[in-house]
PDB file of N, CA and C in Angstrom:
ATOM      1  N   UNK A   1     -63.057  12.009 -85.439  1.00  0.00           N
ATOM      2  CA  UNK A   1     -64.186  12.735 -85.983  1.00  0.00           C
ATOM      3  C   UNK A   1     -63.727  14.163 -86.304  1.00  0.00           C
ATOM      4  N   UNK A   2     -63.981  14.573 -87.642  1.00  0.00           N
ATOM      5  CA  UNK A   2     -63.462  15.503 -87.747  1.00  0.00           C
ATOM      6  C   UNK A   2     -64.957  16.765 -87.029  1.00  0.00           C
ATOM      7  N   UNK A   3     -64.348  18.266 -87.175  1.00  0.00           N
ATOM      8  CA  UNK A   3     -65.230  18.941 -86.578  1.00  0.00           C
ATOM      9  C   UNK A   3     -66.697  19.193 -87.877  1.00  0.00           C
ATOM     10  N   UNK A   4     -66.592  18.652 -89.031  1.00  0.00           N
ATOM     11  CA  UNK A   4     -67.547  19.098 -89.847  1.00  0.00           C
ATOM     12  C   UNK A   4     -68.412  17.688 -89.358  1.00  0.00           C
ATOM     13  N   UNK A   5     -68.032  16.869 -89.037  1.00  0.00           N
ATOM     14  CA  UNK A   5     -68.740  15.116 -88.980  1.00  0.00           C
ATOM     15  C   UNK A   5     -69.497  15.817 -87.367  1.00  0.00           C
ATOM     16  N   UNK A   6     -68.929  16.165 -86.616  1.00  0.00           N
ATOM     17  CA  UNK A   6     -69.237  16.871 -85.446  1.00  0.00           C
ATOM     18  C   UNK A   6     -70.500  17.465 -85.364  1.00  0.00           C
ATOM     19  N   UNK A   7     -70.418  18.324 -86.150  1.00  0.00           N
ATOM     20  CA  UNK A   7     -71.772  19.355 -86.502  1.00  0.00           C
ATOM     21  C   UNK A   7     -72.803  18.504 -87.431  1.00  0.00           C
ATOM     22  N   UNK A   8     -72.457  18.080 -88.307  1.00  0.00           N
ATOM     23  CA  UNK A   8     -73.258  16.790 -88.906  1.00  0.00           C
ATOM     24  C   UNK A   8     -74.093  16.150 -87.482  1.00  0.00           C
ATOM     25  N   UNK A   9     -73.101  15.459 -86.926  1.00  0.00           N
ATOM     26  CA  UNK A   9     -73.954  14.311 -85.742  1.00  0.00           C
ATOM     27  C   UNK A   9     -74.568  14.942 -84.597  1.00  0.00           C
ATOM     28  N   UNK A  10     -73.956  16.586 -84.524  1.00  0.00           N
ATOM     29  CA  UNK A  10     -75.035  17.274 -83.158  1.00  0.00           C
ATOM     30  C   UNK A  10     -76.437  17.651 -83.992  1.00  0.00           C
ATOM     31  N   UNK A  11     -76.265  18.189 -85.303  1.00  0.00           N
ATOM     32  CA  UNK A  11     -77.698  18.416 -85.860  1.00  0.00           C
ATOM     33  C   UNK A  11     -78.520  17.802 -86.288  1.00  0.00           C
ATOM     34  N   UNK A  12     -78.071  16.049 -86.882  1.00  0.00           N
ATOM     35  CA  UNK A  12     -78.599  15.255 -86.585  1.00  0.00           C
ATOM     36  C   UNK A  12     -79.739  14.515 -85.383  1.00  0.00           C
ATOM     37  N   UNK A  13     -78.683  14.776 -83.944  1.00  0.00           N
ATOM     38  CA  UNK A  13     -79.338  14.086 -82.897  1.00  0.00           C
ATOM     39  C   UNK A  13     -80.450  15.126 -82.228  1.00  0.00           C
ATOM     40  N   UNK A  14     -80.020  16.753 -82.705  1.00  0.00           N
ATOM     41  CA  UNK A  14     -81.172  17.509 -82.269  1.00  0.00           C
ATOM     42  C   UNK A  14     -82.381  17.740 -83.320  1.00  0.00           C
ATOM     43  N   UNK A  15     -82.140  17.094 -84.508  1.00  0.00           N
ATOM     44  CA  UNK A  15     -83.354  16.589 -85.360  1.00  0.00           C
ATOM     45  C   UNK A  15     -84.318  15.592 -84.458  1.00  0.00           C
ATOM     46  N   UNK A  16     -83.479  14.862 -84.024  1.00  0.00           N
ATOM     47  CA  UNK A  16     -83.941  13.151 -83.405  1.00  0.00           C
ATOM     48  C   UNK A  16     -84.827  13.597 -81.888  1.00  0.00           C
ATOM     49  N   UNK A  17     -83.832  13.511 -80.965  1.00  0.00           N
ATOM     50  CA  UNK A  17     -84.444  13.613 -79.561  1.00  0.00           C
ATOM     51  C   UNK A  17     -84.317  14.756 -79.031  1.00  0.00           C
ATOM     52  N   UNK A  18     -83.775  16.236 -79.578  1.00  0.00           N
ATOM     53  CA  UNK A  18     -83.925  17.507 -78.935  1.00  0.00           C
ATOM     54  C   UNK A  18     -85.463  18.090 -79.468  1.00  0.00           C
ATOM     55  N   UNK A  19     -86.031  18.007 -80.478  1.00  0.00           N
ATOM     56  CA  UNK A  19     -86.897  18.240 -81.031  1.00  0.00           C
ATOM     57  C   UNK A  19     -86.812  19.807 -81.838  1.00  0.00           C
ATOM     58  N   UNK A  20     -85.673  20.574 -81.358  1.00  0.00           N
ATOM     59  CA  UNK A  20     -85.276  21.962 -82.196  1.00  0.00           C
ATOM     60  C   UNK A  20     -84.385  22.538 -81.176  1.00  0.00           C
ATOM     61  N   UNK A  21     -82.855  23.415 -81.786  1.00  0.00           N
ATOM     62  CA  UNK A  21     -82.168  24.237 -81.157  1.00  0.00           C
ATOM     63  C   UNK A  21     -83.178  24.819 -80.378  1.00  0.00           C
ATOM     64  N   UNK A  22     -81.953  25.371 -79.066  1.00  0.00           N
ATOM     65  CA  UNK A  22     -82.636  26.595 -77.938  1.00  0.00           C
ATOM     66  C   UNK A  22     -82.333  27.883 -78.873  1.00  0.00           C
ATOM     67  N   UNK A  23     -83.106  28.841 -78.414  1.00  0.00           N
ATOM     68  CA  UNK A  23     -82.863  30.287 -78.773  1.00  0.00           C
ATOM     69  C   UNK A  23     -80.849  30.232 -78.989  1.00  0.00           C
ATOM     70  N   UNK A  24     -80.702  31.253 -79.815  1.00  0.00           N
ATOM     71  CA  UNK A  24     -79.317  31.443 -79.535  1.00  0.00           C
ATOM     72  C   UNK A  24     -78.542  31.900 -78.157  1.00  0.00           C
ATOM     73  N   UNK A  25     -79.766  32.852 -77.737  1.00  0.00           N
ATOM     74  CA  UNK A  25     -79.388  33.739 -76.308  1.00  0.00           C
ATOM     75  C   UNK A  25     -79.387  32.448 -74.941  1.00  0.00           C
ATOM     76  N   UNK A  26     -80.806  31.366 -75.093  1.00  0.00           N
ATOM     77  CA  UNK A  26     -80.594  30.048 -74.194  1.00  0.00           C
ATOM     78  C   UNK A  26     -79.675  29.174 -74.438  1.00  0.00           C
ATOM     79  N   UNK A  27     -78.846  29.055 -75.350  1.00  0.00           N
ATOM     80  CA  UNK A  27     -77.720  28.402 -75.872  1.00  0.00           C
ATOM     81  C   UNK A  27     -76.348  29.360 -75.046  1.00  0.00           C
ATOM     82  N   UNK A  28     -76.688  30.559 -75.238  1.00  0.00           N
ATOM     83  CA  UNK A  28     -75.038  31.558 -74.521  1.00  0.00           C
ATOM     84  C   UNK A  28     -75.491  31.130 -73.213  1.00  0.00           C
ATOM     85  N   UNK A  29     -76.921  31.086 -72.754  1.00  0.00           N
ATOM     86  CA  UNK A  29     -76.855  30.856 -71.101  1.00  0.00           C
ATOM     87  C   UNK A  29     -76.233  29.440 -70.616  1.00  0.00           C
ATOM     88  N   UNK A  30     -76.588  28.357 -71.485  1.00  0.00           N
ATOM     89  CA  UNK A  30     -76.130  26.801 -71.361  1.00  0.00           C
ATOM     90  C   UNK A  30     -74.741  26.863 -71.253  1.00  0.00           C
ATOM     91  N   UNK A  31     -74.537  27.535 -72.430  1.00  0.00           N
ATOM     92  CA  UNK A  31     -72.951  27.704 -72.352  1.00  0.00           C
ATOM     93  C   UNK A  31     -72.097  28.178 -71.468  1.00  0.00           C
ATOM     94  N   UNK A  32     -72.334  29.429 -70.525  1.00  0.00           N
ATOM     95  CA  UNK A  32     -71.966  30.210 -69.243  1.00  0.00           C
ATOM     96  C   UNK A  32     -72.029  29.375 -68.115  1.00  0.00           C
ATOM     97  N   UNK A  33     -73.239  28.556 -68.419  1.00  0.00           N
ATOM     98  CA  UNK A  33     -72.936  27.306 -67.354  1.00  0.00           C
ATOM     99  C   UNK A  33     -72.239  26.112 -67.563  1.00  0.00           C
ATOM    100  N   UNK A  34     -72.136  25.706 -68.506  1.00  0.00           N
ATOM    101  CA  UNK A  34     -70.805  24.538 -68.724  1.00  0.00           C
ATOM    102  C   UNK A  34     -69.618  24.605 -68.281  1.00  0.00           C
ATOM    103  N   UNK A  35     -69.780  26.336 -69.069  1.00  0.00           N
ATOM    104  CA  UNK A  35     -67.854  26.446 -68.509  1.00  0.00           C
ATOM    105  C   UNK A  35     -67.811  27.084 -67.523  1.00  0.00           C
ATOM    106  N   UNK A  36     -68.965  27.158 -66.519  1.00  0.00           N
ATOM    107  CA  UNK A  36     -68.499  27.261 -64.952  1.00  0.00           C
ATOM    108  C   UNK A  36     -68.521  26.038 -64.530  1.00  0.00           C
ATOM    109  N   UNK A  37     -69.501  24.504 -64.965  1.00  0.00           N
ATOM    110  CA  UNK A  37     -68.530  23.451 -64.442  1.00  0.00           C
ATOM    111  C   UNK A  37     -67.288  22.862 -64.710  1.00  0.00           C
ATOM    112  N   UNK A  38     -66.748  23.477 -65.739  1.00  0.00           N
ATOM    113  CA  UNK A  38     -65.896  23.118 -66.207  1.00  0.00           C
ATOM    114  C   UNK A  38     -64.943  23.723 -65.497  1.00  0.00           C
ATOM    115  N   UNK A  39     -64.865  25.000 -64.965  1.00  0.00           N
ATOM    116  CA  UNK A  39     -63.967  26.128 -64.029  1.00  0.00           C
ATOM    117  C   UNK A  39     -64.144  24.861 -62.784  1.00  0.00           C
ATOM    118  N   UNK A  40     -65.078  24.603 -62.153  1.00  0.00           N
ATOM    119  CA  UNK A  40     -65.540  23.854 -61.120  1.00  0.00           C
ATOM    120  C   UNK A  40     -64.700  22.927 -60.645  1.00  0.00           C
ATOM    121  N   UNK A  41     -64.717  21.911 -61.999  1.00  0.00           N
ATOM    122  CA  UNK A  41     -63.736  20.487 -61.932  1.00  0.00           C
ATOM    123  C   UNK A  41     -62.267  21.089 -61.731  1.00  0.00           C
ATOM    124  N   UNK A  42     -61.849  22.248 -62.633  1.00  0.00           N
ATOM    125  CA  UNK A  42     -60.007  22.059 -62.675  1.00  0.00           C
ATOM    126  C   UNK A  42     -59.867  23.341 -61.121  1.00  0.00           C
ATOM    127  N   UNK A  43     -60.573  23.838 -60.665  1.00  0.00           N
ATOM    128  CA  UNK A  43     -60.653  24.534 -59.752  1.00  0.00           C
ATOM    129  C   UNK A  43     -60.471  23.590 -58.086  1.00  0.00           C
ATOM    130  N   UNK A  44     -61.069  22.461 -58.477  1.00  0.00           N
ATOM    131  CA  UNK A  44     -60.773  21.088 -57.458  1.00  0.00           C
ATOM    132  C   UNK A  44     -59.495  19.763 -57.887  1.00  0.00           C
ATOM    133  N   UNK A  45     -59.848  20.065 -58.820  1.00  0.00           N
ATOM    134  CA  UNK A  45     -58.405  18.642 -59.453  1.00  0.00           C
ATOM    135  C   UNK A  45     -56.868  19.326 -59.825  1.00  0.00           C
ATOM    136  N   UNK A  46     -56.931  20.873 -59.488  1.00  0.00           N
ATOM    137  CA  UNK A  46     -55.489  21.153 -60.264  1.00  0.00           C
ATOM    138  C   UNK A  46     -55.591  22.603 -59.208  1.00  0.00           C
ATOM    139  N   UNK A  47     -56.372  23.149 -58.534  1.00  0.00           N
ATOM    140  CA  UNK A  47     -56.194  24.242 -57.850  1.00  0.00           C
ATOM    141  C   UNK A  47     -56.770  23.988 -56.548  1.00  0.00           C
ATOM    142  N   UNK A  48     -56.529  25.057 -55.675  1.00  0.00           N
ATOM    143  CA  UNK A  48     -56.433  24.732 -53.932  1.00  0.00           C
ATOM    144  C   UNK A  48     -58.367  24.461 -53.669  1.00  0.00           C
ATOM    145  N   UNK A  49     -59.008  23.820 -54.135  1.00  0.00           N
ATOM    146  CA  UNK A  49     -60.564  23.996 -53.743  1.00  0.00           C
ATOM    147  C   UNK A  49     -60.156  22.122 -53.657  1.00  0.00           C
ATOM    148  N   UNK A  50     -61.390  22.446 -52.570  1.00  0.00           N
ATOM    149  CA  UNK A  50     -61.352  20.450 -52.501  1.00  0.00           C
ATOM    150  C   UNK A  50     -62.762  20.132 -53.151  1.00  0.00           C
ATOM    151  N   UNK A  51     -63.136  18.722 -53.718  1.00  0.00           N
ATOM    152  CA  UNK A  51     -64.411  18.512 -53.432  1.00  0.00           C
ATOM    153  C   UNK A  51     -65.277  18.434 -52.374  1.00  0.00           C
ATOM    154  N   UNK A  52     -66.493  18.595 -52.329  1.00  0.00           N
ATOM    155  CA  UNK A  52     -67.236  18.444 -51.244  1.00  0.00           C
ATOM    156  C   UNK A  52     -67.529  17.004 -51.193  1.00  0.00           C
ATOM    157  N   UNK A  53     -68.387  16.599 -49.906  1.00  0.00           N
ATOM    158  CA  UNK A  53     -68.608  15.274 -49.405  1.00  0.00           C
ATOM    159  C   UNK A  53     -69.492  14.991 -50.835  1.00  0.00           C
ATOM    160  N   UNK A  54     -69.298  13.783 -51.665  1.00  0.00           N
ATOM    161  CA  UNK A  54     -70.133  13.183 -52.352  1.00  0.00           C
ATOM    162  C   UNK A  54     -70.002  13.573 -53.830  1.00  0.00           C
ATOM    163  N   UNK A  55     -69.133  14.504 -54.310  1.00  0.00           N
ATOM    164  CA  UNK A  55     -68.664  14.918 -55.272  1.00  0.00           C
ATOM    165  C   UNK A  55     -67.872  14.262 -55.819  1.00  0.00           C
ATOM    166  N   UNK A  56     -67.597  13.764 -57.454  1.00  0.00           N
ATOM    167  CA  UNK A  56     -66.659  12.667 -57.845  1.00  0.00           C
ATOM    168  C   UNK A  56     -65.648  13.571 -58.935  1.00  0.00           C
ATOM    169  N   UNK A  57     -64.263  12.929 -58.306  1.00  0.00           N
ATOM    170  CA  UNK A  57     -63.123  13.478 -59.714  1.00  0.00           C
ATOM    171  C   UNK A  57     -63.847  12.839 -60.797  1.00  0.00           C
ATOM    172  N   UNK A  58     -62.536  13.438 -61.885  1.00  0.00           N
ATOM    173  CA  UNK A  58     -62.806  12.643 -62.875  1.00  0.00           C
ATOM    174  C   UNK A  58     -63.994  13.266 -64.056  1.00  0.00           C
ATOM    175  N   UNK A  59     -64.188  14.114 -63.847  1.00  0.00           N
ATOM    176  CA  UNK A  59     -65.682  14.794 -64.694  1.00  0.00           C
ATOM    177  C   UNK A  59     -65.198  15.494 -66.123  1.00  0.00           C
ATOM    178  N   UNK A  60     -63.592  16.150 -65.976  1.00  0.00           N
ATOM    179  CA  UNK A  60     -63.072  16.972 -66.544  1.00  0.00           C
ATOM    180  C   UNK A  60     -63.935  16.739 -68.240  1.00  0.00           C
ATOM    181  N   UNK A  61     -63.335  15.632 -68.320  1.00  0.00           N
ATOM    182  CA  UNK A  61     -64.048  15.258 -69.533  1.00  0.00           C
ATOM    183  C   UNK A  61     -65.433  15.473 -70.239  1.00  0.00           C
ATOM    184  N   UNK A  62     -66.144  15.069 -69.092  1.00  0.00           N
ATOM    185  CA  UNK A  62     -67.893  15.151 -69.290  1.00  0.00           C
ATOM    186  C   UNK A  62     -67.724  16.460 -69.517  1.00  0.00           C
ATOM    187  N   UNK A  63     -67.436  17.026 -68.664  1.00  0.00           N
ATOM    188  CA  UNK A  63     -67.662  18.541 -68.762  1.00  0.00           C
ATOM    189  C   UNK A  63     -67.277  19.565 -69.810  1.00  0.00           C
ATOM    190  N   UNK A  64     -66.176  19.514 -70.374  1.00  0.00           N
ATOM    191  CA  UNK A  64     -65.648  19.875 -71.804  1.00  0.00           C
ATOM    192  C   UNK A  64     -66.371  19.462 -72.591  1.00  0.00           C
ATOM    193  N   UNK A  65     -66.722  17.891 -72.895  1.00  0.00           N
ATOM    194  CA  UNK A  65     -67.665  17.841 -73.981  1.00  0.00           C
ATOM    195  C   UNK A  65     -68.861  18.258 -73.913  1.00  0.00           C
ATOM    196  N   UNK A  66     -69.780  18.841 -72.748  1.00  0.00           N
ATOM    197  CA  UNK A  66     -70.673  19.318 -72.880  1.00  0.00           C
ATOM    198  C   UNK A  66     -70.779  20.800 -73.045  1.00  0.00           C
ATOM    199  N   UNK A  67     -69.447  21.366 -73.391  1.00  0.00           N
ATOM    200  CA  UNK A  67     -68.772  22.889 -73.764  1.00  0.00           C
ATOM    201  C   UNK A  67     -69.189  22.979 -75.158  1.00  0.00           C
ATOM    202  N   UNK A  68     -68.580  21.808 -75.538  1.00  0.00           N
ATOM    203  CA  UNK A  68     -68.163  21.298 -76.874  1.00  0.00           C
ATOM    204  C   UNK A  68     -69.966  21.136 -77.426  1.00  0.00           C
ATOM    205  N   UNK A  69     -70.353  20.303 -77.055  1.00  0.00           N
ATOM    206  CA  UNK A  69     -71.552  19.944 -77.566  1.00  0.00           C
ATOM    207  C   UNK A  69     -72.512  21.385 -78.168  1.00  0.00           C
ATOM    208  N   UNK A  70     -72.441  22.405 -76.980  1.00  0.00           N
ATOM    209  CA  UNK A  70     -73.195  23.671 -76.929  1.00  0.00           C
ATOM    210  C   UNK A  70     -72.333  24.747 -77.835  1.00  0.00           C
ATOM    211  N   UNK A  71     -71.346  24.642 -77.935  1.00  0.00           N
ATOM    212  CA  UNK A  71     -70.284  25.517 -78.923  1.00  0.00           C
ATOM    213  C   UNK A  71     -70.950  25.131 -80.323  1.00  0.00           C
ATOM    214  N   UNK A  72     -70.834  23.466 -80.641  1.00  0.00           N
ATOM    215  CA  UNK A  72     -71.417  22.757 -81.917  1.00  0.00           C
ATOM    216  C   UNK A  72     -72.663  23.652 -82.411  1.00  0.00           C
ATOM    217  N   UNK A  73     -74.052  23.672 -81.081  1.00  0.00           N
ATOM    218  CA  UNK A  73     -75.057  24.250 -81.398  1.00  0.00           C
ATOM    219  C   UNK A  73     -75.074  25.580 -81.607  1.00  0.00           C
ATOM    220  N   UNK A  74     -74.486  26.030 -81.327  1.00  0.00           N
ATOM    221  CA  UNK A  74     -74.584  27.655 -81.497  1.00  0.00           C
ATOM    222  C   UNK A  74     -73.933  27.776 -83.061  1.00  0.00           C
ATOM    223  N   UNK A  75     -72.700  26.985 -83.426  1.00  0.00           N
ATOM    224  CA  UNK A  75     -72.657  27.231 -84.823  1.00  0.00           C
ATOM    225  C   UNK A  75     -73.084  26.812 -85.777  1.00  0.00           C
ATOM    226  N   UNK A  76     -74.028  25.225 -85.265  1.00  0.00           N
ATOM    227  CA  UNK A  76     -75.132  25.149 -86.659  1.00  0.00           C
ATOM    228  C   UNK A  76     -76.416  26.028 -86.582  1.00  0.00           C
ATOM    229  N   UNK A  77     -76.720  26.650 -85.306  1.00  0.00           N
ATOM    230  CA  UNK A  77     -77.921  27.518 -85.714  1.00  0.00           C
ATOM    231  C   UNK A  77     -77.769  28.510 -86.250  1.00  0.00           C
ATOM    232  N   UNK A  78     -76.339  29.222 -86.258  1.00  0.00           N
ATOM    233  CA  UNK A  78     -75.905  30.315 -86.849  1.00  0.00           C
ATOM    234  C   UNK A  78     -75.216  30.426 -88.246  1.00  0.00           C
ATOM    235  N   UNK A  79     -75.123  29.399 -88.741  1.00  0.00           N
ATOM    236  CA  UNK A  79     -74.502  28.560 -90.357  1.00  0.00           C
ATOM    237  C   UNK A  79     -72.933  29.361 -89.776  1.00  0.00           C
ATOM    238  N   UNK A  80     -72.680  28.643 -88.835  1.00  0.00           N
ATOM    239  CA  UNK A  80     -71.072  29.126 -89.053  1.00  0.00           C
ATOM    240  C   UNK A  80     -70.580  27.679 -89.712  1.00  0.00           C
ATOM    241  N   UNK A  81     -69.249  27.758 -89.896  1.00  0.00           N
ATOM    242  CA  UNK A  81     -68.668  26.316 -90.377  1.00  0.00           C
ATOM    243  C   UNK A  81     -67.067  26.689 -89.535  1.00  0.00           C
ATOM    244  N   UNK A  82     -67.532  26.055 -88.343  1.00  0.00           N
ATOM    245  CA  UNK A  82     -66.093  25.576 -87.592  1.00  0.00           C
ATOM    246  C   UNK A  82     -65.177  24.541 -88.083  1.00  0.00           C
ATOM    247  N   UNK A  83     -64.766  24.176 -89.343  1.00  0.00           N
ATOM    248  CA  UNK A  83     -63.664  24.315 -89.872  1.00  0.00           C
ATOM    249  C   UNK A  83     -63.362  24.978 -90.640  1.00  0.00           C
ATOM    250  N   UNK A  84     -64.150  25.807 -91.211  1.00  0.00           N
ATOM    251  CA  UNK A  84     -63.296  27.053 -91.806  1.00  0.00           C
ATOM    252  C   UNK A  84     -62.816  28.078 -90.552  1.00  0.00           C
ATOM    253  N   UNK A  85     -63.760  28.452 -89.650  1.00  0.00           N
ATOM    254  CA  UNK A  85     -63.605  29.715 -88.507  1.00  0.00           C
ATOM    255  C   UNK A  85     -62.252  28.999 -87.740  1.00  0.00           C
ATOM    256  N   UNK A  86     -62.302  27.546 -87.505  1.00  0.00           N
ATOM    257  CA  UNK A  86     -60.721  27.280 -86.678  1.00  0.00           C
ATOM    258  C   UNK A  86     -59.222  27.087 -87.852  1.00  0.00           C
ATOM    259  N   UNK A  87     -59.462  26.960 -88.824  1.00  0.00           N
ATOM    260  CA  UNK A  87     -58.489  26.766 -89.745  1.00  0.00           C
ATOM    261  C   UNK A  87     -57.920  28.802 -89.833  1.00  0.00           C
ATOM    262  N   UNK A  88     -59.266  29.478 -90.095  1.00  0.00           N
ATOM    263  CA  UNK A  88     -58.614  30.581 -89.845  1.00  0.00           C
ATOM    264  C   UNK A  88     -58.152  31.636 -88.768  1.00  0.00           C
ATOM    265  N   UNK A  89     -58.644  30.863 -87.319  1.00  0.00           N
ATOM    266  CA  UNK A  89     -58.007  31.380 -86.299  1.00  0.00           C
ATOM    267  C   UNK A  89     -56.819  30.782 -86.392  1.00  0.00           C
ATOM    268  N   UNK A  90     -56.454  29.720 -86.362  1.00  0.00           N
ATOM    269  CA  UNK A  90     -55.052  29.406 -86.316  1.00  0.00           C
ATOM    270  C   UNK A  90     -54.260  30.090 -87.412  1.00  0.00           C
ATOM    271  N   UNK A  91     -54.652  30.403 -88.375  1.00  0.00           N
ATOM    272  CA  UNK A  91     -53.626  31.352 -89.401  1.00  0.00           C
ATOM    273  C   UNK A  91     -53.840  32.563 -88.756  1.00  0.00           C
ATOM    274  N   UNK A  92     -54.143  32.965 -87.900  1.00  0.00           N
ATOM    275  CA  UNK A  92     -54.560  34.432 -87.419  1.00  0.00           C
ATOM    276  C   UNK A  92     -53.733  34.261 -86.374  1.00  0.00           C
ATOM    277  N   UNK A  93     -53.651  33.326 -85.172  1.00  0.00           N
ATOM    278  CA  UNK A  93     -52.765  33.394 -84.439  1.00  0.00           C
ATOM    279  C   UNK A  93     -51.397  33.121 -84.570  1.00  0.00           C
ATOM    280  N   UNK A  94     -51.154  32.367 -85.749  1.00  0.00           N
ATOM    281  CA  UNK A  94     -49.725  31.975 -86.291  1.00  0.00           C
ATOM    282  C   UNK A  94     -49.634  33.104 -86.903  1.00  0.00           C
ATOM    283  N   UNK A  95     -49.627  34.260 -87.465  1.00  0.00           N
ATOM    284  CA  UNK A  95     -49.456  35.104 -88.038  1.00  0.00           C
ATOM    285  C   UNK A  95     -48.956  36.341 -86.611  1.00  0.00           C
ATOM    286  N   UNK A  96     -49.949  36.595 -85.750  1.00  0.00           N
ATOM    287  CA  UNK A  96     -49.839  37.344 -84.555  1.00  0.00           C
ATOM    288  C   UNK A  96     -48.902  37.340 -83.427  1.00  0.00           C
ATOM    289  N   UNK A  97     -49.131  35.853 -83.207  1.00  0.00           N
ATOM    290  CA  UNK A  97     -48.008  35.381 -82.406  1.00  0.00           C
ATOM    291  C   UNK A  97     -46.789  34.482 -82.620  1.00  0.00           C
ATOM    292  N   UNK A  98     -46.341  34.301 -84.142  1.00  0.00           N
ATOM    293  CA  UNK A  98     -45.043  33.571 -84.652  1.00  0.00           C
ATOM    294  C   UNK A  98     -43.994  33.411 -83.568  1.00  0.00           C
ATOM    295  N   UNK A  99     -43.764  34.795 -83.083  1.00  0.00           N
ATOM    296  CA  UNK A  99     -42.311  34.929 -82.076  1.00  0.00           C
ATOM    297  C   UNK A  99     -42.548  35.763 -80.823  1.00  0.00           C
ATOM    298  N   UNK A 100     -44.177  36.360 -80.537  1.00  0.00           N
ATOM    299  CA  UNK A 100     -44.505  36.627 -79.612  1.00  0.00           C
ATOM    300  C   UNK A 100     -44.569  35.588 -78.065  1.00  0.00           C
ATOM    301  N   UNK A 101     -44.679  34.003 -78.220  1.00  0.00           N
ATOM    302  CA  UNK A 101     -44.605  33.686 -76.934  1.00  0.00           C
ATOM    303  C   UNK A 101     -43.092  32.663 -76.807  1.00  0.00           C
ATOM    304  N   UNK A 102     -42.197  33.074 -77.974  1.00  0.00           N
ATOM    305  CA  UNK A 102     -40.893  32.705 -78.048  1.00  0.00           C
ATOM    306  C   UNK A 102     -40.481  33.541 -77.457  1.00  0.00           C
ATOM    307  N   UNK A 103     -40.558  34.741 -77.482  1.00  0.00           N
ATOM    308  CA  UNK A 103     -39.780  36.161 -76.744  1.00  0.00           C
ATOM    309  C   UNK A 103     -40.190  36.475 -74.989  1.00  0.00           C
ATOM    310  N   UNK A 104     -41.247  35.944 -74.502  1.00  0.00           N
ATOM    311  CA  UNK A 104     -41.748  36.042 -73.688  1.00  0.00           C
ATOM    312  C   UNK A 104     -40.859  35.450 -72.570  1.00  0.00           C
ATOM    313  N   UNK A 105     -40.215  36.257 -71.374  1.00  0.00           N
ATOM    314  CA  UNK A 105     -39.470  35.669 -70.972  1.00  0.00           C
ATOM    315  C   UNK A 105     -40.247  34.965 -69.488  1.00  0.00           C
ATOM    316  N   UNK A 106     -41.511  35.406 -69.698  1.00  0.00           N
ATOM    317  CA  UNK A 106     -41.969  34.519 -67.907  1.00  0.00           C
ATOM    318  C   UNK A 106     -42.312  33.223 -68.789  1.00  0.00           C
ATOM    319  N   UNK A 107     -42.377  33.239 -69.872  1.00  0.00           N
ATOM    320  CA  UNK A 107     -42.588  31.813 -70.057  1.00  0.00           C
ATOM    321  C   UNK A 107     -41.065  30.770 -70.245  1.00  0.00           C
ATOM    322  N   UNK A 108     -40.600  30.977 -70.331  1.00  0.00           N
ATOM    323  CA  UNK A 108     -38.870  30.634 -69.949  1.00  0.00           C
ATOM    324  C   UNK A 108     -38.401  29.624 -68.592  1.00  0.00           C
ATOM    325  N   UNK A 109     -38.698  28.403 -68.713  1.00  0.00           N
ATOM    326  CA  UNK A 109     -38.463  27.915 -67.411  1.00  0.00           C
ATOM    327  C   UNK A 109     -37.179  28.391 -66.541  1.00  0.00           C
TER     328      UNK A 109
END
């Protein structure tokens, strides 16, 4: 799926069963909370935190796409077009950083 089919099928389904975008500002709050579960999961599956009793691996996924899902909404309520805005971050960072994390020597095994 490309990311324009993406935004197509989230504004679609919030035609269908959301009944209308949240505010933009309740959309940044949704969002602040995703990607603290998302901090949550790799904070237990890849760093020193354990789960608690009754807590399940394995979420990483759910949880990104529901990053993803709320990223989608914020740029069809705002007419952005995330494939133009990621086609030109990546020429922005290929331009910035060509030989910046080649030179970098902590990254150097």
């Amino acid at each position: 799926m490309t990311l324009e089919e993406a935004q197509k099928k989230v504004d679609q389904w919030i035609k269908k069963y959301g009944v209308r975008y949240f505010s933009e500002l309740t959309n940044m709050a949704i969002l602040t909370e995703e990607v603290g579960e998302v901090a949550r999961v790799i904070s237990r599956e890849y760093g020193e935190q354990s789960f608690k009793k009754g807590e399940s691996k394995g979420k990483l996924g759910e949880e990104l796409a529901d990053v993803l899902f709320v990223l989608i909404c914020i740029a069809n309520q705002t007419g952005t077009d995330l494939t133009k805005a990621f086609q030109e971050n990546l020429e922005k960072k290929t331009k910035r950083d060509a030989l910046r994390h080649k030179g970098n020597r902590k990254l150097k095994g």
